[in-house]
Protein backbone atom coordinates (compact mmCIF):
# COMPACT_ATOMS: atom_id res chain seq x y z
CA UNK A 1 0.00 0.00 0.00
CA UNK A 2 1.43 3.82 -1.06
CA UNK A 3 1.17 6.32 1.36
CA UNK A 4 -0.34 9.38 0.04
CA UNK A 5 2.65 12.52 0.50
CA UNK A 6 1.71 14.95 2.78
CA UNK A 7 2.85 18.51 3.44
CA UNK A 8 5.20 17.38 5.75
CA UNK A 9 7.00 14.84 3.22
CA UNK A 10 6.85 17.81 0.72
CA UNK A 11 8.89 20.13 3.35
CA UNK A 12 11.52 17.44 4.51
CA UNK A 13 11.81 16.53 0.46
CA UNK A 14 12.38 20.52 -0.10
CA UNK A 15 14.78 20.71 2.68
CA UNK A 16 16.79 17.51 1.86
CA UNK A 17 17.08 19.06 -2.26
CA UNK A 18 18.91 22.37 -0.04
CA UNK A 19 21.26 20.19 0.91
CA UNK A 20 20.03 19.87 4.44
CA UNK A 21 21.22 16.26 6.12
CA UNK A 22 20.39 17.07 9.80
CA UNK A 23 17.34 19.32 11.68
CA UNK A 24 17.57 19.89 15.28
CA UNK A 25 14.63 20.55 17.56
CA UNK A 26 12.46 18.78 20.29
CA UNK A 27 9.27 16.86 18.94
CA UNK A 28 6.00 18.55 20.00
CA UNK A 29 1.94 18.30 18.77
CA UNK A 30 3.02 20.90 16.09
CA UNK A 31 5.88 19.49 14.52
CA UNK A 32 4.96 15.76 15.05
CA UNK A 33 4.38 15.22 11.18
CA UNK A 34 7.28 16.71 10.55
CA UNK A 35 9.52 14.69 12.76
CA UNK A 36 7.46 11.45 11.43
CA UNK A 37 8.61 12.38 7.74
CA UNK A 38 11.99 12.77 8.49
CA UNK A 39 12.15 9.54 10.05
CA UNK A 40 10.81 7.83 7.14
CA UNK A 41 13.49 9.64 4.73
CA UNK A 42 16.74 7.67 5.05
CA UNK A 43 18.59 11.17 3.50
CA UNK A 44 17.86 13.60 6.72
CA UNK A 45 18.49 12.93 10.07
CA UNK A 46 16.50 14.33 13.16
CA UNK A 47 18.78 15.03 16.45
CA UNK A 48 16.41 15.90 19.66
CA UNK A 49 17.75 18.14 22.02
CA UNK A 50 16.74 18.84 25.50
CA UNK A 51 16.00 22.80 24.96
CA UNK A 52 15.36 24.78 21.54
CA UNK A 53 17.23 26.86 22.89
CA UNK A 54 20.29 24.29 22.62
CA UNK A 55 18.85 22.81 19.25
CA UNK A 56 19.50 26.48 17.24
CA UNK A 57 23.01 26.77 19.01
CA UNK A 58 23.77 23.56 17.52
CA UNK A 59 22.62 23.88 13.73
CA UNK A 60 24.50 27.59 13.94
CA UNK A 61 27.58 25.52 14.99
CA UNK A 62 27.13 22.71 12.45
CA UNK A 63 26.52 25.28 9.96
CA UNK A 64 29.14 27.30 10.71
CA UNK A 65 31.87 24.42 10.56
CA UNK A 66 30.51 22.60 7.64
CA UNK A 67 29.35 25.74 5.48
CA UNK A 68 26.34 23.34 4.58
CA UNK A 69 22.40 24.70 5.32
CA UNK A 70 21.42 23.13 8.95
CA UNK A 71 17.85 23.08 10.05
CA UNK A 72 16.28 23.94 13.45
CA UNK A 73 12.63 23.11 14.53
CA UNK A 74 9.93 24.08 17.72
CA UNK A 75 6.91 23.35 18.36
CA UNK A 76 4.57 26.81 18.35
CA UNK A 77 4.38 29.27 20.78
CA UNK A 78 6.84 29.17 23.45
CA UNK A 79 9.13 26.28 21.26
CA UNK A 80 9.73 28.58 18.28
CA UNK A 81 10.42 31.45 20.63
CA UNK A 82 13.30 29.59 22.17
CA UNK A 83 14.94 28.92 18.47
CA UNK A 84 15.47 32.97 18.64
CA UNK A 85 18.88 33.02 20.15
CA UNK A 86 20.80 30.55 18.40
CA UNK A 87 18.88 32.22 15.38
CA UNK A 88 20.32 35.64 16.10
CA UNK A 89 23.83 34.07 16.14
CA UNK A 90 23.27 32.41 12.90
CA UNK A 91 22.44 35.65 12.00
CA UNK A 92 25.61 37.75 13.01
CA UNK A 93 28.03 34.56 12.01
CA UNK A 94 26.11 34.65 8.23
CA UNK A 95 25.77 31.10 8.28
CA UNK A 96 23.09 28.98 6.77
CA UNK A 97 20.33 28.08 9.37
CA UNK A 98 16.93 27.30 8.24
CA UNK A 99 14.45 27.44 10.62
């Protein structure tokens, strides 16, 4: 039986044809599709973390030493706010975080 795609399998597909291999975040209602997709796609990996926070900080940092796009992920509200300041240091260092 074929799964139908969903939008979730459409944004991990988009992200993996940037060149993204690895999103950080924490799992949450929000984002649950989205860390279901990328654990069906063998060509992205999904690291939790324990904070967002901590999750942004660590894409920045792979992006910074690899020069490759690095994703970051909350859930809404309060998650997503978290992302903001390992987001601001992507920012100053000019390196490739998608969030």
């Amino acid at each position: 039986m074929i799964m139908a795609r969903t939008v979730a399998d459409v944004i991990v597909e988009t992200l993996v044809s940037c060149g993204v291999k690895r999103i950080y975040g924490i799992p949450g209602d929000s984002i649950d599709p989205l860390v279901d997709s990328i654990r069906r796609n063998k060509e992205i990996q999904y690291v939790q973390g324990r904070h967002e926070e901590g999750s942004a900080l660590e894409a920045t940092f792979e992006a910074r030493m690899t020069g490759m796009p690095v994703a970051c992920m909350g859930t809404s509200g309060p998650g997503s706010i978290h992302l903001l300041n390992g987001l601001y240091e992507a920012k100053l260092d000019h390196v490739p975080v998608i969030a």
